[in-house]
Protein backbone atom coordinates (compact mmCIF):
# COMPACT_ATOMS: atom_id res chain seq x y z
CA UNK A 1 -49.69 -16.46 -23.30
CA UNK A 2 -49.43 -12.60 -21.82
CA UNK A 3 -47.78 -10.67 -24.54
CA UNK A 4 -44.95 -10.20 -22.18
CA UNK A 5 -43.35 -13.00 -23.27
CA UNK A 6 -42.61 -12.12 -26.59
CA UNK A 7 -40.32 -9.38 -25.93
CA UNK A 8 -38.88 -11.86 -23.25
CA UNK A 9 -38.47 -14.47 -26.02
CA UNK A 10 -37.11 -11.42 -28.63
CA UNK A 11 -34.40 -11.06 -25.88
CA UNK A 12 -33.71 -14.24 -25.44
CA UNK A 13 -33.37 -14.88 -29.23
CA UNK A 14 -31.77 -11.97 -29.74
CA UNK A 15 -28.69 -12.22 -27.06
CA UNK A 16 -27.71 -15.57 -27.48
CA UNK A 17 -27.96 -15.45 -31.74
CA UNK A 18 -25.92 -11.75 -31.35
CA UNK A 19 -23.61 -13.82 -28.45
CA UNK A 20 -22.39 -16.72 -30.88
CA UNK A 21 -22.43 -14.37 -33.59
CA UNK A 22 -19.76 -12.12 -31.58
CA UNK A 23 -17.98 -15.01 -30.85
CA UNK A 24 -17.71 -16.65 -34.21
CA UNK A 25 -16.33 -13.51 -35.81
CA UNK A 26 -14.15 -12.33 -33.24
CA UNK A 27 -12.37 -15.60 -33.45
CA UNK A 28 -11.91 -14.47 -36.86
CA UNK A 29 -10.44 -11.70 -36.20
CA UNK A 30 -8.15 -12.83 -33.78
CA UNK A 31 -7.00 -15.53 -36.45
CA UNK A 32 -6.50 -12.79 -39.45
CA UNK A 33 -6.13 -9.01 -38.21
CA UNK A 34 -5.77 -8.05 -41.49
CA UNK A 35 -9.48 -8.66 -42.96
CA UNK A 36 -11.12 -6.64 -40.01
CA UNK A 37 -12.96 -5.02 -42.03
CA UNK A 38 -14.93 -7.74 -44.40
CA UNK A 39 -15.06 -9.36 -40.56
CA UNK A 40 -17.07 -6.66 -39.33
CA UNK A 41 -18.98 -6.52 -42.16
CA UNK A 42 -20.20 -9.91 -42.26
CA UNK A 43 -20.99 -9.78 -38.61
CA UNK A 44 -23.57 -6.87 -39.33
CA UNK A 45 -24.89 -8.67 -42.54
CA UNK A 46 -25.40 -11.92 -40.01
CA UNK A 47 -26.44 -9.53 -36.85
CA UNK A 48 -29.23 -8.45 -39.73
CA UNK A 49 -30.88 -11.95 -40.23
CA UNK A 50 -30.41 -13.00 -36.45
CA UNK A 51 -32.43 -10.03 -35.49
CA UNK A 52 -35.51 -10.82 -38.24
CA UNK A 53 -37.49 -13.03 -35.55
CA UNK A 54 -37.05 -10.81 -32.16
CA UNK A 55 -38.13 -8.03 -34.38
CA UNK A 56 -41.23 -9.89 -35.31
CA UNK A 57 -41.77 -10.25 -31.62
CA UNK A 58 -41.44 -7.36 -30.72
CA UNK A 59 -43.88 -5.99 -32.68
CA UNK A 60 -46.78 -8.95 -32.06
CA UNK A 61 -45.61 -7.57 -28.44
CA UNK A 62 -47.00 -4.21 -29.46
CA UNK A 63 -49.52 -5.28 -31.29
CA UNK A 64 -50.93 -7.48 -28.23
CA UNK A 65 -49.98 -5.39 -25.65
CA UNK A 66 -52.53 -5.79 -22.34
CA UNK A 67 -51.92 -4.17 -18.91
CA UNK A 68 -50.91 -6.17 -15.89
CA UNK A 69 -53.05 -6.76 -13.09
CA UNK A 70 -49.76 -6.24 -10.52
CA UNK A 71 -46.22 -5.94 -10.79
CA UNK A 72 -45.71 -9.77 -9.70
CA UNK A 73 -46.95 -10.91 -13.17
CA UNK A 74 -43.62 -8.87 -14.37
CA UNK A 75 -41.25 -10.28 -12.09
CA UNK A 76 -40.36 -13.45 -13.98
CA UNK A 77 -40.18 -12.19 -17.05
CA UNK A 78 -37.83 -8.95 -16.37
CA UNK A 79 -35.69 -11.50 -13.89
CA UNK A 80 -35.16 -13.93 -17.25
CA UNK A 81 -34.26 -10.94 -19.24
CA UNK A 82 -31.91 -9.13 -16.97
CA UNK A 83 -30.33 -12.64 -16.59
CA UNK A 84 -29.84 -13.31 -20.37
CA UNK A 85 -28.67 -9.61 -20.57
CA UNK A 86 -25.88 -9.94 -18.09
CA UNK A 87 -25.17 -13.57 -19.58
CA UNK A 88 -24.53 -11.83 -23.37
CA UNK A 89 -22.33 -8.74 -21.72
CA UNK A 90 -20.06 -11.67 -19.64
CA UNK A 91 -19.80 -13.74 -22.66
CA UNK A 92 -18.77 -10.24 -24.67
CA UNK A 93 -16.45 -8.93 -22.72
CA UNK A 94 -15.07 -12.90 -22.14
CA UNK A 95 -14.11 -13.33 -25.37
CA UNK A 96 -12.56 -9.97 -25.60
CA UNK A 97 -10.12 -11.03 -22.96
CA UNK A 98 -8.77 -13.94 -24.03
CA UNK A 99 -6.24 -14.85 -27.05
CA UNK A 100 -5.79 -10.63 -28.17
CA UNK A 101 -2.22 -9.42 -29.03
CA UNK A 102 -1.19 -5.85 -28.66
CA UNK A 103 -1.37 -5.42 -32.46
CA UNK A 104 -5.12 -5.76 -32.53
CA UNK A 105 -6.15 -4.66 -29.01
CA UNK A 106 -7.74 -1.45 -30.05
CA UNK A 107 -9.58 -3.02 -32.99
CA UNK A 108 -11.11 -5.74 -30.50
CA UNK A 109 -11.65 -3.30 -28.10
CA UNK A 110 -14.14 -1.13 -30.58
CA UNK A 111 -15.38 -4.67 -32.04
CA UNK A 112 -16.38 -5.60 -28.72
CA UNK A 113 -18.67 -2.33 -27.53
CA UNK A 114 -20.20 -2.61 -30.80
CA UNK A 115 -21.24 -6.27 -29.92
CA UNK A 116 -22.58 -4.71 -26.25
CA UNK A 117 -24.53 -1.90 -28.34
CA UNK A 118 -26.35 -4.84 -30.15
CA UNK A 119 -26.65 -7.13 -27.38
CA UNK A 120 -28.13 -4.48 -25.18
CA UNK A 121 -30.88 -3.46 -27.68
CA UNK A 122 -33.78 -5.68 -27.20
CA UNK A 123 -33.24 -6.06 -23.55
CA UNK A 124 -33.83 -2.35 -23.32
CA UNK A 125 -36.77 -2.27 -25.69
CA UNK A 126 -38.39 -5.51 -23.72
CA UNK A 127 -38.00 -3.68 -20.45
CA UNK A 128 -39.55 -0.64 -21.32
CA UNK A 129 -42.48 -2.56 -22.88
CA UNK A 130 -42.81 -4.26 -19.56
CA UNK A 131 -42.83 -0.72 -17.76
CA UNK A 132 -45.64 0.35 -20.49
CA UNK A 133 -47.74 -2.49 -19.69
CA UNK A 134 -47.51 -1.82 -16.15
CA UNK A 135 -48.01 2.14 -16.33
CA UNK A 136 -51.58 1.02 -18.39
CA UNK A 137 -53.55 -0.53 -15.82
């Protein structure tokens, strides 16, 4: 297996855990307004242990990083992570749409570009690994 693949797996890992997470709390939230902060909390806490494995993966990535011999050995793996990237912003910004009153707009508003800012983490750490290996042969 080219190393590639374990920062394509970290993403993959990494957006759908961080994408059910985001879900499961901000239906939460929506439920009880008033505990948005032990909410948030306990989505960081669980954001914490989803994000043990892809950061294991990432750095076996790193640690068995090999050049490319052409950009076509990239293509499927930056396709399947742009993909699971713009699945895990849809689902984010889906589930900030639906069910939110006035009162807690604003709240779920900030809740949900803090779930992007996780989402979009290992995708951008994966792609620029994939641009490193390339830039080495």
């Amino acid at each position: 297996m080219h190393s590639v693949y374990y920062f394509v797996f970290a993403v993959l890992i990494a957006v759908i855990g961080i994408s059910v997470n985001f879900k499961f709390h901000i239906d939460k939230m929506k439920d009880n307004p008033a505990d948005q902060g032990k909410i948030q909390t306990k989505f960081f806490i669980a954001n914490a242990i989803i994000e043990i494995i892809p950061i294991i993966l990432v750095v076996l990535g790193f640690m068995n990083t090999r050049p490319v011999s052409s950009t076509a050995d990239l293509l499927i793996p930056i396709v399947i992570t742009i993909i699971a990237t713009l699945f895990g912003i849809l689902f984010i910004f889906l589930q900030s749409k639906v069910d939110v009153t006035e009162e807690i707009k604003a709240f779920i508003r900030s809740f949900t570009f803090i779930g992007l800012m996780m989402i979009l983490a290992f995708p951008i750490i994966a792609i620029v690994a994939m641009l490193l290996m390339l830039n080495m042969a």
